[in-house]
Protein backbone atom coordinates (compact mmCIF):
# COMPACT_ATOMS: atom_id res chain seq x y z
CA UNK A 1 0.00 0.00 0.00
CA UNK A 2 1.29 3.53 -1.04
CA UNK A 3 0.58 6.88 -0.16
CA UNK A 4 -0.12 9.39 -2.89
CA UNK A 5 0.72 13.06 -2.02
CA UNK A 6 -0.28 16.11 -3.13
CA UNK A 7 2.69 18.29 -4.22
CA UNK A 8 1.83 21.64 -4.57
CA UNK A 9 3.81 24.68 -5.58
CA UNK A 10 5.66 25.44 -2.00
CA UNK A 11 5.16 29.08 -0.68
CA UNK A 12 7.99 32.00 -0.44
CA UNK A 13 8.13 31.35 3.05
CA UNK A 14 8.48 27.60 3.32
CA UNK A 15 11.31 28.61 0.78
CA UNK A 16 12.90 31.13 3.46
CA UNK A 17 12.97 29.52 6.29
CA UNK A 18 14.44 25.72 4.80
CA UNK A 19 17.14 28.23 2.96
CA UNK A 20 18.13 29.57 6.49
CA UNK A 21 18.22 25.88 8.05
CA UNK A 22 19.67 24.42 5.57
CA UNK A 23 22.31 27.21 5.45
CA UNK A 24 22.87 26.58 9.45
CA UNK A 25 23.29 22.82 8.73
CA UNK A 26 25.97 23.32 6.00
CA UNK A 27 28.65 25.02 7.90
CA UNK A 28 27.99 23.59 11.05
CA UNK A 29 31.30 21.63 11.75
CA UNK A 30 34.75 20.98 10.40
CA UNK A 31 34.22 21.82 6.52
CA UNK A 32 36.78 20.27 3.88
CA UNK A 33 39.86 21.77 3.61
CA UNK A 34 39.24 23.09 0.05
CA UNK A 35 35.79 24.91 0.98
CA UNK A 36 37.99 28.87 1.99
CA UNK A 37 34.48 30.36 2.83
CA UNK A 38 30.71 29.84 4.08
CA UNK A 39 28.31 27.58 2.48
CA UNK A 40 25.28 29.93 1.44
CA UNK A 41 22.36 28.61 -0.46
CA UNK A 42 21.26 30.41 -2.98
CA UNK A 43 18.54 28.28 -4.85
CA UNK A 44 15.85 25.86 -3.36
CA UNK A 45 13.52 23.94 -6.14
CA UNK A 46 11.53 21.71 -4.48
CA UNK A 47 9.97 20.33 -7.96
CA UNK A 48 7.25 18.73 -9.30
CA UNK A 49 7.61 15.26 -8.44
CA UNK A 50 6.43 13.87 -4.65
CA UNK A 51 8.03 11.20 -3.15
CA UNK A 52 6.98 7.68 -2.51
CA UNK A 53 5.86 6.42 0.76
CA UNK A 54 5.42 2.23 0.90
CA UNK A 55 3.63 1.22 4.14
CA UNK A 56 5.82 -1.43 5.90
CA UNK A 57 4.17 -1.55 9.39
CA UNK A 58 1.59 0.50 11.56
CA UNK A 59 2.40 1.10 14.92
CA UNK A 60 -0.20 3.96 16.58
CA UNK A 61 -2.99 4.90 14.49
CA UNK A 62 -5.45 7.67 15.97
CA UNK A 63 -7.43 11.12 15.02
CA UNK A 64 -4.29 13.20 16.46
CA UNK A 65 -0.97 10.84 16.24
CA UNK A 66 0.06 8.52 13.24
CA UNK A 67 3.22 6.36 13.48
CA UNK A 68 4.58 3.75 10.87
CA UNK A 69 7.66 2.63 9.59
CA UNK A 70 7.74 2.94 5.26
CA UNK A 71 9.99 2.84 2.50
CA UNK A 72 10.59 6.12 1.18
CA UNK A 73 12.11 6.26 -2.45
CA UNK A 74 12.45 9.45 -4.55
CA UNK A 75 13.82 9.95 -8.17
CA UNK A 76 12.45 13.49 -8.31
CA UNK A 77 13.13 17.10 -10.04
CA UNK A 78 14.43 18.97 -7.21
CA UNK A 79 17.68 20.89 -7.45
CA UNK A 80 19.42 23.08 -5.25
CA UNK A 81 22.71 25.94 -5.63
CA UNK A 82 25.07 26.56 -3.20
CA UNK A 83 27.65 29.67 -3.39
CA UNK A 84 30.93 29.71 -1.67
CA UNK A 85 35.04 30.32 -1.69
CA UNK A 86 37.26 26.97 -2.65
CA UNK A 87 41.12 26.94 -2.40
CA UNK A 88 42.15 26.48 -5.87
CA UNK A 89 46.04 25.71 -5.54
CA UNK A 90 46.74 22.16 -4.12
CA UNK A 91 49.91 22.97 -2.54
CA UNK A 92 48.04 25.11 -0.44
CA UNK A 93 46.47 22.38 1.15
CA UNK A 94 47.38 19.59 3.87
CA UNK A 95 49.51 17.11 2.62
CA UNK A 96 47.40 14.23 2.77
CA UNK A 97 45.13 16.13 0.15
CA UNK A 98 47.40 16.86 -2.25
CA UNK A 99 47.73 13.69 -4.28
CA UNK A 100 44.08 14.06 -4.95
CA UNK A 101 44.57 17.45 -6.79
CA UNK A 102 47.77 16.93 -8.56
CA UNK A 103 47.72 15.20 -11.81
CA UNK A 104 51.56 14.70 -11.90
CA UNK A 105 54.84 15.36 -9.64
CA UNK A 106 56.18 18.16 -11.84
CA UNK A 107 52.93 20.38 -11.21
CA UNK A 108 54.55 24.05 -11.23
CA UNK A 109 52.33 25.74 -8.54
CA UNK A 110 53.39 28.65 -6.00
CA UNK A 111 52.75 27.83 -2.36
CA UNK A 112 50.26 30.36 -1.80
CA UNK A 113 46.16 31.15 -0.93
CA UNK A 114 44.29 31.00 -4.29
CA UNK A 115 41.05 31.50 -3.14
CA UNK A 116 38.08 31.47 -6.18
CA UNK A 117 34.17 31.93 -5.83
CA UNK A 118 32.02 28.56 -6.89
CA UNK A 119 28.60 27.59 -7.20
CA UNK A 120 27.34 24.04 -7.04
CA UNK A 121 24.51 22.82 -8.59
CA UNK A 122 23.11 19.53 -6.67
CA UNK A 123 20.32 17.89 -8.67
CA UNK A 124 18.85 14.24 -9.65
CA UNK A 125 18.64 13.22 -6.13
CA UNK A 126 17.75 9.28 -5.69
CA UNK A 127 17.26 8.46 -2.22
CA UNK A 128 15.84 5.53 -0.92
CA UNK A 129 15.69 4.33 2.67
CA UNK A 130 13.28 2.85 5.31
CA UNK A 131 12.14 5.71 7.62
CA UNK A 132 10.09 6.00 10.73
CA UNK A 133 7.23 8.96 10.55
CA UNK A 134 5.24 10.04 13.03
CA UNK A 135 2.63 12.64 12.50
CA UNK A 136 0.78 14.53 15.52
CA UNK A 137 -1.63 17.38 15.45
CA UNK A 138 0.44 19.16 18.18
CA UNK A 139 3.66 18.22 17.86
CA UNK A 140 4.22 18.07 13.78
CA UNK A 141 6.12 15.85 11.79
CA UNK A 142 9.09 13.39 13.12
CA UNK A 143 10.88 12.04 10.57
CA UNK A 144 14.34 9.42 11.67
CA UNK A 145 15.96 7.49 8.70
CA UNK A 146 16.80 3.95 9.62
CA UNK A 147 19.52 3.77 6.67
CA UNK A 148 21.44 5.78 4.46
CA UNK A 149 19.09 7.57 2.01
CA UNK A 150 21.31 8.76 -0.52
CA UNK A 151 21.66 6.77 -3.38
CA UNK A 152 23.02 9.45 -6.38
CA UNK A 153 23.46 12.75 -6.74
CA UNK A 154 24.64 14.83 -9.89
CA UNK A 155 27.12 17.79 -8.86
CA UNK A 156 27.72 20.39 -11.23
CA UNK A 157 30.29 22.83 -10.33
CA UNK A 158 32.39 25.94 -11.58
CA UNK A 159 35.44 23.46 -12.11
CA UNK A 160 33.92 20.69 -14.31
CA UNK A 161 36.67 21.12 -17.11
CA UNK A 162 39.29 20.24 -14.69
CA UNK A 163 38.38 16.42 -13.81
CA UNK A 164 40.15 16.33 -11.08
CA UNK A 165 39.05 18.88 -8.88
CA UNK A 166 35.45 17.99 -10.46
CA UNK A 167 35.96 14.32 -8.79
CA UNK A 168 37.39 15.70 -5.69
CA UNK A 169 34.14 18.28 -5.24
CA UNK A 170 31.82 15.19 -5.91
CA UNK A 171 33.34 12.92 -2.93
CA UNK A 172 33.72 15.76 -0.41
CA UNK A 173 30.00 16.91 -0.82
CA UNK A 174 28.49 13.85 -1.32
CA UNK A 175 29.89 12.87 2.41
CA UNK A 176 28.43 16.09 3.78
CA UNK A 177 24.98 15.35 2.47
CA UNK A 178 24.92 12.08 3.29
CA UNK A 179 26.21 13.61 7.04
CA UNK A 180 23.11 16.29 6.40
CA UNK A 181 20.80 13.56 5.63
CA UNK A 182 21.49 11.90 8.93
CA UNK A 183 21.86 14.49 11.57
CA UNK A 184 20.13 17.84 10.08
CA UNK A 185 17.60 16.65 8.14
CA UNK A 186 14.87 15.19 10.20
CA UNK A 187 15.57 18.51 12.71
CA UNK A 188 14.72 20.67 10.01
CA UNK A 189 11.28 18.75 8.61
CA UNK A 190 10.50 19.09 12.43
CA UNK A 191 10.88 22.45 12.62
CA UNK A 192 9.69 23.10 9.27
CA UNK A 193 6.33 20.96 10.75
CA UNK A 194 6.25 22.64 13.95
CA UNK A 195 5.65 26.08 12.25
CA UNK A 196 2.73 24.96 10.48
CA UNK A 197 1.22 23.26 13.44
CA UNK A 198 1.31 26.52 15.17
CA UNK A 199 0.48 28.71 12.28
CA UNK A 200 -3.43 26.52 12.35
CA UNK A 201 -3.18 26.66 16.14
CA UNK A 202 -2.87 30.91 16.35
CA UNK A 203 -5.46 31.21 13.61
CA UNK A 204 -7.88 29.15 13.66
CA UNK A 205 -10.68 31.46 12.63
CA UNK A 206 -8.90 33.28 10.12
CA UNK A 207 -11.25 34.04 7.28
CA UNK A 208 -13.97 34.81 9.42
CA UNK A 209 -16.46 37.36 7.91
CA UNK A 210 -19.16 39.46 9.47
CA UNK A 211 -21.41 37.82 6.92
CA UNK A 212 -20.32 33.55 7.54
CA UNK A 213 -20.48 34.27 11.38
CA UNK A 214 -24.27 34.99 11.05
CA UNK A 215 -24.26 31.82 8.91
CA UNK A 216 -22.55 29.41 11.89
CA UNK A 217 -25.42 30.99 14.29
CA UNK A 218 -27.87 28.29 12.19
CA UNK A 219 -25.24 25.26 12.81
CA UNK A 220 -23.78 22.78 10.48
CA UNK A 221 -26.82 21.21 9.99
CA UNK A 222 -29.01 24.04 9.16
CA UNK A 223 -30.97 24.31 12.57
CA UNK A 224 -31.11 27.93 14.42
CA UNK A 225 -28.30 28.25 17.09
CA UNK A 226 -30.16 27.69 20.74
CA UNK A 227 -27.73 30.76 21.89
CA UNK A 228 -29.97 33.79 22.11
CA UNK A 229 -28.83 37.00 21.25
CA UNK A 230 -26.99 39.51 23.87
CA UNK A 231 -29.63 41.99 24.95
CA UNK A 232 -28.53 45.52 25.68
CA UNK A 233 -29.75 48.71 25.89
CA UNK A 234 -28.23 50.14 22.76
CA UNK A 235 -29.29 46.96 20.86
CA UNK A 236 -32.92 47.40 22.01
CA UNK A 237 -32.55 51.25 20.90
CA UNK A 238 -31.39 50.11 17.88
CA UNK A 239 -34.82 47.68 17.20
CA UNK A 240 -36.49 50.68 18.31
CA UNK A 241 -35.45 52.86 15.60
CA UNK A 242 -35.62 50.51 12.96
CA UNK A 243 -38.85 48.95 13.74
CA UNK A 244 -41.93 51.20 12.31
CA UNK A 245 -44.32 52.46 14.67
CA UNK A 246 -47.17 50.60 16.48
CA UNK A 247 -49.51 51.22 18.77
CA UNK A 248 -48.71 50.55 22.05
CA UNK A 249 -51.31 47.49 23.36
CA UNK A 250 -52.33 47.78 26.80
CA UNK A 251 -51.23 45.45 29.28
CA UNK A 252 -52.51 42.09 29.58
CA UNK A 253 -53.83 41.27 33.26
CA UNK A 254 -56.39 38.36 34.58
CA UNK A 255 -59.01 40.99 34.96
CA UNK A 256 -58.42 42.44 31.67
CA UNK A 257 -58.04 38.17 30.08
CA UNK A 258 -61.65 38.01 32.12
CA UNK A 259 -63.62 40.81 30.60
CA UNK A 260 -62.66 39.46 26.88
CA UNK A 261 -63.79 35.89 27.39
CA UNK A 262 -67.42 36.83 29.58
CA UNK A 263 -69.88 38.16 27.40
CA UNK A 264 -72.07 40.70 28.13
CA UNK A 265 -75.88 39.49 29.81
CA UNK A 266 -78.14 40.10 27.22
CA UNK A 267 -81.51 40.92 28.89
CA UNK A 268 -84.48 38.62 28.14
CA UNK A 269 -87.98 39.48 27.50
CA UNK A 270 -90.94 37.07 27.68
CA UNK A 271 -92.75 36.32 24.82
CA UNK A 272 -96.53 37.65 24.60
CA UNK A 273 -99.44 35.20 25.33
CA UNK A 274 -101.15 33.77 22.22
């Protein structure tokens, strides 16, 4: 059995606030030795294409909480840029990484900072991994990945003509996602979750008119509310004014209830003798 999800075009500030996590996850740490500068991201595509849940097991199913263990598998469109500083000029590095950015011993180099801007381009994810999900009503979404998700990744980068360096970019960040993927990753879907759950707590009559509150005084069913009105004494002025003029009936009493039901003794008068 498989879930299918509805994967709509994510709003500006879903976009802002996974940028700024995601941003927070990627230089927290010891970053490679060839990354000179902060990690900023600069794009976020979430794409067209939804993921696929397969149910494996069910373990609390009620109206507030679910919990379940699935497969998760995605092959989707989703990209995402990065921007930052690399060090360019292998004999600027430690010595245990220069062999992977030489192509030969007689490399002329000088031994000094060559620091150059880069943008990566991370796209054609393929993950696939069995996760545990829980979903609650008050506490959002928990989301823990039993095994490694990451499958594939394509990495396009400002140094794809020189192999090398394009082969050394691919290993270093493919370690740091599958890192991200691990430790940041279900923190930030929680978070991410945790903002929505409040947003519908804090507003939950938002959209409220003047005109569909009078329509919730007849009930979901159509039947007149059983809550009277507030009476006041500008609300009764109010009726007052609008109302058109009547005459004013005199009060109702027993006496009064007693004269309109008793008619009146009509006198009787004997009939003549024949």
């Amino acid at each position: 059995m498989s879930f299918t999800f509805h994967w709509p075009r994510f709003s500006d500030q879903f976009h802002y606030d996974a940028i700024q996590m995601l941003n927070t996850a990627l230089n927290k740490g010891n970053k490679p030795p060839i990354i000179a500068d902060k990690i900023e991201v600069v794009e976020l595509e979430m794409g067209t294409q939804p993921p696929e849940l397969e149910i494996r097991d069910i373990g609390d199913l009620t109206m507030d909480q679910f919990r379940g263990i699935f497969r998760l598998t995605y092959a989707g469109d989703a990209h995402l840029v990065l921007k930052t500083k690399v060090q360019a000029n292998p004999l600027n590095h430690k010595q245990p990484d220069i062999h992977l950015m030489t192509g030969s011993r007689g490399m002329l180099a000088a031994k000094q900072a060559l620091v150059v801007p880069m943008l990566l381009r991370l796209s054609h994810f393929k993950l696939s991994s069995y996760v545990v999900l829980v979903v609650s009503k008050q506490k959002g979404i928990t989301l823990v990945f039993k095994t490694d998700p990451l499958q594939s990744v394509d990495i396009n980068s400002t140094f794809d003509s020189i192999v090398v360096i394009q082969m050394f970019i691919q290993r270093e960040i493919e370690g740091q996602l599958r890192q991200m993927f691990r430790e940041d990753l279900p923190g930030i879907i929680h978070r991410l979750s945790q903002q929505w759950v409040k947003a519908k707590v804090e507003t939950p009559t938002a959209g409220l008119t003047q005109r569909n509150v009078g329509a919730l005084n007849y009930g979901a069913r159509g039947t007149l509310s059983s809550a009277p009105p507030s009476l006041t004494r500008h609300n009764v002025n109010v009726f007052n004014s609008a109302s058109p003029a009547m005459p004013r009936t005199s009060s109702i009493s027993r006496t009064n209830l007693s004269r309109r039901t008793t008619s009146p003794s009509v006198p009787v008068t004997p009939s003549p003798p024949r």
